[in-house]
Protein backbone atom coordinates (compact mmCIF):
# COMPACT_ATOMS: atom_id res chain seq x y z
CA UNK A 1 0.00 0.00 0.00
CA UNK A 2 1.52 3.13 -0.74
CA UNK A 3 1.25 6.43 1.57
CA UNK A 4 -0.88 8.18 -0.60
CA UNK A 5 -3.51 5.23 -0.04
CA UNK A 6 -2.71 5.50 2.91
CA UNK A 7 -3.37 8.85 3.54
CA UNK A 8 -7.04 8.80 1.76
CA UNK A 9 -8.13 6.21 3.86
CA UNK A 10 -7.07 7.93 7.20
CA UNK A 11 -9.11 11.15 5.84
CA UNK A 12 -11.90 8.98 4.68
CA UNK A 13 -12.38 8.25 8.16
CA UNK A 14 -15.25 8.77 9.98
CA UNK A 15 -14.96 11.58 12.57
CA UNK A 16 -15.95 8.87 15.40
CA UNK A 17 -13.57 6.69 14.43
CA UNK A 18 -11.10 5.46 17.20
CA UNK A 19 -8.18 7.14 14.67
CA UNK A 20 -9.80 10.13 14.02
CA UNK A 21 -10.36 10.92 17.98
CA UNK A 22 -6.74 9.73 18.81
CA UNK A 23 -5.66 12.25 15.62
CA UNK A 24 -8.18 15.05 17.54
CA UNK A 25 -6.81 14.45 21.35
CA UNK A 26 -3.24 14.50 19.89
CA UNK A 27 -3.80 18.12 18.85
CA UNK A 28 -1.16 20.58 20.41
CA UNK A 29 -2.66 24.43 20.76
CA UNK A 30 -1.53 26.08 17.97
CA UNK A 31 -3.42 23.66 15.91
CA UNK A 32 -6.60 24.22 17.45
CA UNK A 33 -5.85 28.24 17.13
CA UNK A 34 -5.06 27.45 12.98
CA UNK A 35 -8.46 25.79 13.14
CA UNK A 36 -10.52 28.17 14.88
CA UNK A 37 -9.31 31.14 13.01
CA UNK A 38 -10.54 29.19 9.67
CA UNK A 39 -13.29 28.65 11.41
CA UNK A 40 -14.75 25.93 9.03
CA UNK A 41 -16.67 23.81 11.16
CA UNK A 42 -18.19 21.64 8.29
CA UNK A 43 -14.69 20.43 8.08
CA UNK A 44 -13.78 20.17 11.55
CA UNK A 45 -13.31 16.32 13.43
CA UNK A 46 -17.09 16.05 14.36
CA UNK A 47 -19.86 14.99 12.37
CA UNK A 48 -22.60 16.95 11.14
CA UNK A 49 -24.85 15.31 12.79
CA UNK A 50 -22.97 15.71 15.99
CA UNK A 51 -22.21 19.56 15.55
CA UNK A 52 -26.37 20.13 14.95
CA UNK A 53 -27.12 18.49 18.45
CA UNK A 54 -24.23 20.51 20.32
CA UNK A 55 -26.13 23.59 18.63
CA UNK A 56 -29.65 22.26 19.75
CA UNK A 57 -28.14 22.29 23.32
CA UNK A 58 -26.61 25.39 23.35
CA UNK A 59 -29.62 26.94 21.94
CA UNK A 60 -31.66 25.13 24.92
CA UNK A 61 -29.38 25.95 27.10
CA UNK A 62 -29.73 30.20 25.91
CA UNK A 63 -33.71 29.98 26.02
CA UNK A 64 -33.33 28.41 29.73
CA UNK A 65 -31.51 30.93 30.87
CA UNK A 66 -33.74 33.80 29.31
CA UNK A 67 -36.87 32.57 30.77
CA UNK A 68 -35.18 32.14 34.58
CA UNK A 69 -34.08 36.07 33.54
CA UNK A 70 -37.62 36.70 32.86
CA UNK A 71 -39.53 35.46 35.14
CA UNK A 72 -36.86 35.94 38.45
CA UNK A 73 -38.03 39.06 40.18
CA UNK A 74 -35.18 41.79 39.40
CA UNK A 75 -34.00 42.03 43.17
CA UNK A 76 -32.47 38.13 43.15
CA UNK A 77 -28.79 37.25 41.80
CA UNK A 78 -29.09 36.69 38.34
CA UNK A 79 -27.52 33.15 36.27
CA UNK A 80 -24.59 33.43 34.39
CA UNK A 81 -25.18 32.68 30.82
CA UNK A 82 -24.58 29.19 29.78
CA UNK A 83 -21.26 28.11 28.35
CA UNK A 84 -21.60 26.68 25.03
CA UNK A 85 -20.52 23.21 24.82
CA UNK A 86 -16.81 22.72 23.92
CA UNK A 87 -16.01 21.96 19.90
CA UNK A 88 -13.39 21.01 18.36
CA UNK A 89 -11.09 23.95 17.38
CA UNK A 90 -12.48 25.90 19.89
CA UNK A 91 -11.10 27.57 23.25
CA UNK A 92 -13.02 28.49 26.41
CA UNK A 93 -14.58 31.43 26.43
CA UNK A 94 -11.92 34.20 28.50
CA UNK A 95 -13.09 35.19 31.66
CA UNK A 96 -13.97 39.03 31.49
CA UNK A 97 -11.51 41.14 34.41
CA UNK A 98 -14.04 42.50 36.84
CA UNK A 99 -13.32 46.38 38.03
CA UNK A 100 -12.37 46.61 41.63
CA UNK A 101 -13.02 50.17 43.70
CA UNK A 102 -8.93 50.52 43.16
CA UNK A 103 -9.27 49.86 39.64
CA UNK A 104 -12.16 52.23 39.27
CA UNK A 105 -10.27 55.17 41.20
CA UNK A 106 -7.23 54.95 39.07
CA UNK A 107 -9.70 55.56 35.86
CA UNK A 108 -11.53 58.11 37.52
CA UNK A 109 -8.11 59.96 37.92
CA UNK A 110 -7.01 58.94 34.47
CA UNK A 111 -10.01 60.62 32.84
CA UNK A 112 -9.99 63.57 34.71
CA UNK A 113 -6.81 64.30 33.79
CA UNK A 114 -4.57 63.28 37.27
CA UNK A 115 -1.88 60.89 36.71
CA UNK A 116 -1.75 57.76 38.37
């Protein structure tokens, strides 16, 4: 068999195939940046059919959380919006820095023209 044979029958693979998910967990990070800045899903390592029911979720997941926002009197804590489910490609979401009463006093001084 030569390697180009080879080679079309690894990509031929199905993307639940025990060699396609060993070639997926053996992916370092800048691989999964390359593919996330294409950001062609269609030919990612999942199937369609998998990628429609992680969007089902997610989408379940968005209208749970609006109708708890809804129908939770404004006075309670409110959820934090649901984390999509992890795809292939695809990093966390980043965690957003939250402004501290230091944080906002430095600004405050910035703006108004004091140094820091």
């Amino acid at each position: 068999m030569t390697p180009r044979r080879l080679r079309v029958l690894v990509q031929g693979l199905p993307p639940e195939s025990a060699t396609m998910t060993a070639l997926r967990n053996e992916l370092g990070d800048e691989d999964i940046e390359d593919q996330a800045e294409q950001g062609e899903p269609e030919k990612g390592r999942w199937s369609q059919s998998e990628l429609l029911l992680a969007s089902a979720i997610d989408a379940l997941r968005r209208v749970e959380y609006v109708l708890i926002c809804a129908n939770s009197d404004g006075k309670s804590k409110q959820p934090s919006p649901p984390e999509p489910i992890a795809r292939p490609g695809a990093k966390p979401r980043k965690v957003k820095p939250v402004l501290t009463d230091e944080g906002a006093e430095v600004l405050f001084k910035l703006i108004n023209g004091g140094a820091a």
